[in-house]
Protein backbone atom coordinates (compact mmCIF):
# COMPACT_ATOMS: atom_id res chain seq x y z
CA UNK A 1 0.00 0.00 0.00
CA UNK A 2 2.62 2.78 1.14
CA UNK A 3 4.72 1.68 -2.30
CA UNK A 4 1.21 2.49 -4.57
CA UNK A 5 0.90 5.59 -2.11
CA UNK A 6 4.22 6.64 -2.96
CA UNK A 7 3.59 6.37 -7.19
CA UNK A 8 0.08 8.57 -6.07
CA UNK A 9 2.28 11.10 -4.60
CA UNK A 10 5.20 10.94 -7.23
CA UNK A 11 2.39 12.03 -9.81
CA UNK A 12 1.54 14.64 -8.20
CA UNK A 13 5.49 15.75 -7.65
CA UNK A 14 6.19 15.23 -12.00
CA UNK A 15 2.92 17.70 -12.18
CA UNK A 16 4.52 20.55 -10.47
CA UNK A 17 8.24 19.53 -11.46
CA UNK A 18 6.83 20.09 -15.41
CA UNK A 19 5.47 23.32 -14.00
CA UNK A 20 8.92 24.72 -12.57
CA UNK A 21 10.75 23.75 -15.72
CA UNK A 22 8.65 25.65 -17.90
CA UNK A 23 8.32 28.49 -15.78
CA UNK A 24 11.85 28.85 -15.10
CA UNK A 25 12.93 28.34 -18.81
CA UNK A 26 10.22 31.28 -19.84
CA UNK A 27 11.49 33.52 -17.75
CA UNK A 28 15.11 33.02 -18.50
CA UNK A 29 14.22 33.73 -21.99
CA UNK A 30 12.10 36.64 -20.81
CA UNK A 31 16.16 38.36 -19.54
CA UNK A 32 17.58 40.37 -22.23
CA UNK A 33 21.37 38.74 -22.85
CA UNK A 34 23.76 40.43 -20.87
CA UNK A 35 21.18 40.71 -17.60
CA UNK A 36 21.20 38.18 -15.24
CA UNK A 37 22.58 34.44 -16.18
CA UNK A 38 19.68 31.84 -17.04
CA UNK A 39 19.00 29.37 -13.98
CA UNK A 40 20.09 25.82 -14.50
CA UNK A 41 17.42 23.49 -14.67
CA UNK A 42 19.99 20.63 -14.71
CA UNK A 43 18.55 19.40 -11.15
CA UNK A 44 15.16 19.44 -12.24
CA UNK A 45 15.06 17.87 -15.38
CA UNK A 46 16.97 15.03 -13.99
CA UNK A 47 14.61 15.14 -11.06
CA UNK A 48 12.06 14.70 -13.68
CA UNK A 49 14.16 12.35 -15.52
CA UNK A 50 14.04 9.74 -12.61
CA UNK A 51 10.66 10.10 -11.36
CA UNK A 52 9.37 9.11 -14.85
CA UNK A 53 11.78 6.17 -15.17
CA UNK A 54 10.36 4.99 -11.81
CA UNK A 55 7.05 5.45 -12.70
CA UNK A 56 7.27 3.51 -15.66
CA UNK A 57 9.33 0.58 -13.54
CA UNK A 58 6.24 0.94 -11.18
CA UNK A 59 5.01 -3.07 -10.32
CA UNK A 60 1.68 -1.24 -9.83
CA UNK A 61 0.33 -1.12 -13.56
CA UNK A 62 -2.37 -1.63 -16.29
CA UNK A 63 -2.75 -1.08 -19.73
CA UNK A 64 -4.23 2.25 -19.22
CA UNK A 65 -1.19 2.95 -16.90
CA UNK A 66 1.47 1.73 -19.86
CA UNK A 67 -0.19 3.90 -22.15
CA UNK A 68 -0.35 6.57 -20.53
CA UNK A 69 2.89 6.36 -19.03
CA UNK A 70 4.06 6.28 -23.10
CA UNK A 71 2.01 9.28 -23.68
CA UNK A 72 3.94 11.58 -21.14
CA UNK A 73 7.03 10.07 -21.89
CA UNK A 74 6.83 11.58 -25.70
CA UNK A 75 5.41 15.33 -24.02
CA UNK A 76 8.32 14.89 -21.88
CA UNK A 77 10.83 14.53 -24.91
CA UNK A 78 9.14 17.62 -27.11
CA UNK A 79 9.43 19.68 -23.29
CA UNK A 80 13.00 18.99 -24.00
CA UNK A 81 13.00 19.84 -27.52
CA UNK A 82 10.89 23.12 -26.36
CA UNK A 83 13.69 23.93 -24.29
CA UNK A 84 16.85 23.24 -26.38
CA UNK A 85 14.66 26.18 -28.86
CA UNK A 86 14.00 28.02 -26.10
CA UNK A 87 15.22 30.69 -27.63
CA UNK A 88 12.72 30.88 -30.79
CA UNK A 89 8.93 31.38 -30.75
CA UNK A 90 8.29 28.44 -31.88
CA UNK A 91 10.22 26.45 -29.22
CA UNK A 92 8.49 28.40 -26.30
CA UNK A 93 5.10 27.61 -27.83
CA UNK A 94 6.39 23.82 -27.92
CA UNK A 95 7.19 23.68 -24.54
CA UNK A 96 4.20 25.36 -23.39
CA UNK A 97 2.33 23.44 -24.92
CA UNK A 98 4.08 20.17 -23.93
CA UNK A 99 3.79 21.13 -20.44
CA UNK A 100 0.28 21.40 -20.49
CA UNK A 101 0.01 17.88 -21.93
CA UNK A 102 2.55 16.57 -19.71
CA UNK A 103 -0.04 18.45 -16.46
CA UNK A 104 -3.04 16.46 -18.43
CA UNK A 105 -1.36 13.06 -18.75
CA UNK A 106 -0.41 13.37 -14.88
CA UNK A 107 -4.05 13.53 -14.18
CA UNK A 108 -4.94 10.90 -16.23
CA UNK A 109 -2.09 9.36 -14.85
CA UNK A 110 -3.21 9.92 -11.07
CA UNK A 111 -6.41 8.62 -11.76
CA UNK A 112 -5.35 5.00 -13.40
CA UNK A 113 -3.14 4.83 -10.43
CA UNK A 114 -5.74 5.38 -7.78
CA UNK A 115 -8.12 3.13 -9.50
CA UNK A 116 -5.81 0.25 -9.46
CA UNK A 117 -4.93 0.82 -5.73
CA UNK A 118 -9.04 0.90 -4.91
CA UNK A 119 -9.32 -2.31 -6.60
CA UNK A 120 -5.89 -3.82 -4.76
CA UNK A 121 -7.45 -2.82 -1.40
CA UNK A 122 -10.95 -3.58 -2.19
């Protein structure tokens, strides 16, 4: 139970990880170049990074789960791709916009996991 409890929570911890990324990454583009030096978002995208990979190695799973699970795993690579153009349009619309989907996947997400762990403890 505390091991499905723990993939609950770790949804929950990607949503607001994607969150930070893109908010971060937007407002470093947002500096003009020569004010102040763009964060490093080294620690969270590696955060990220492993929470997904543990997710996906998750014994607590379904179809639903797997293809979901595939679902944020190709938002999370055009996030990426969003950010290595981070400094076009076109590459802050992509990881806007993969953020969001990444946020609607977690939900989705969430609510596969939860289900399964009702009908574990039922």
């Amino acid at each position: 139970g505390r091991r499905a409890l723990h993939i609950v929570n770790q949804c929950g911890r990607q949503r607001m990880r994607a969150q930070r990324i893109a908010k971060q990454c937007l407002l470093d583009a947002a500096h003009p170049e020569g004010a102040e030096p763009p964060r490093r978002h080294d620690a969270l995208l590696e955060a990220f990074e492993l929470a997904l990979v543990e997710l996906e190695q998750a014994p607590l799973s379904s179809p639903a789960i797997r293809a979901t699970l595939v679902h944020v795993r190709d938002e999370w690579l055009r996030l990426l791709g969003g950010l290595r153009a981070a400094d076009t349009a076109d590459g802050r619309r992509m990881l806007v916009q993969a953020s969001e989907a990444i946020l609607e996947r977690l939900d989705t997400l969430t609510a596969a996991y939860e289900h399964s762990l009702q009908v574990i403890m039922a």
